[in-house]
Protein backbone atom coordinates (compact mmCIF):
# COMPACT_ATOMS: atom_id res chain seq x y z
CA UNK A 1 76.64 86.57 158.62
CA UNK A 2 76.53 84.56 161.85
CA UNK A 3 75.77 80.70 161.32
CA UNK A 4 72.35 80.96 163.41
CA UNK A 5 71.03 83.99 161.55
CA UNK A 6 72.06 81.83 158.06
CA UNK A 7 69.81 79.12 159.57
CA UNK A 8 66.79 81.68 161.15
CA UNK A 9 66.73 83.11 157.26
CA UNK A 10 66.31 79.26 155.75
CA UNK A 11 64.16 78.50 158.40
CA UNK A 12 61.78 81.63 157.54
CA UNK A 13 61.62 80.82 153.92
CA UNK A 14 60.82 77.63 154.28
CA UNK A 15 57.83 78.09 156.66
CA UNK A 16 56.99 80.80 153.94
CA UNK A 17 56.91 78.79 151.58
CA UNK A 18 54.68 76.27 153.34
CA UNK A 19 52.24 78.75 154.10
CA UNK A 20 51.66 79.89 151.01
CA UNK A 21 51.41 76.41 149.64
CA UNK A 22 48.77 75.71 152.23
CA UNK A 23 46.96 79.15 151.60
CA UNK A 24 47.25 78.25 148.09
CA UNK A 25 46.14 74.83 148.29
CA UNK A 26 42.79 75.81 150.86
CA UNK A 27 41.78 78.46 148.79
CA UNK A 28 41.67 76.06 145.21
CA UNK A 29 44.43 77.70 143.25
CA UNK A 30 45.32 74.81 140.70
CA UNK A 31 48.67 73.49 140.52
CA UNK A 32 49.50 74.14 137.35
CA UNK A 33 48.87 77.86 138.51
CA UNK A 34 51.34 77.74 140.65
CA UNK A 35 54.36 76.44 138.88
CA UNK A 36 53.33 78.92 136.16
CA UNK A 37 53.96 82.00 138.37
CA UNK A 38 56.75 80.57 139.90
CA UNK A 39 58.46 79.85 136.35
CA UNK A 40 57.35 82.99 135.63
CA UNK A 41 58.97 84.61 138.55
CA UNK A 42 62.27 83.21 137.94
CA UNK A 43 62.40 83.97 134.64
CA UNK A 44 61.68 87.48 135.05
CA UNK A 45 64.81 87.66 138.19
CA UNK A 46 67.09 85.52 135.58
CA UNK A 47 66.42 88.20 132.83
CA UNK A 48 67.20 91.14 135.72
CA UNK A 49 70.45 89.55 136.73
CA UNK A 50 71.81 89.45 132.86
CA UNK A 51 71.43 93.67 132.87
């Protein structure tokens, strides 16, 4: 994969990732909310991966 696609992919996640933090954060979703789906979330891709 060519260095500046690498760095167009990062760059997309993390403004992704901002975004839904702000969209998150505007609309009142608590915090604790969040890091519950995103523990969540990786737990259910860690269990996938050990198929």
């Amino acid at each position: 994969m060519p260095l500046t696609s690498f760095l167009g992919l990062i760059a997309l996640v993390v403004v992704a990732a901002g975004l839904t933090l702000l969209l998150a954060f505007h609309l009142g979703v608590p915090m604790a909310a969040l890091a519950f789906a995103a523990l969540a979330g990786s737990l259910i891709l860690g269990i996938r991966q050990w198929r």
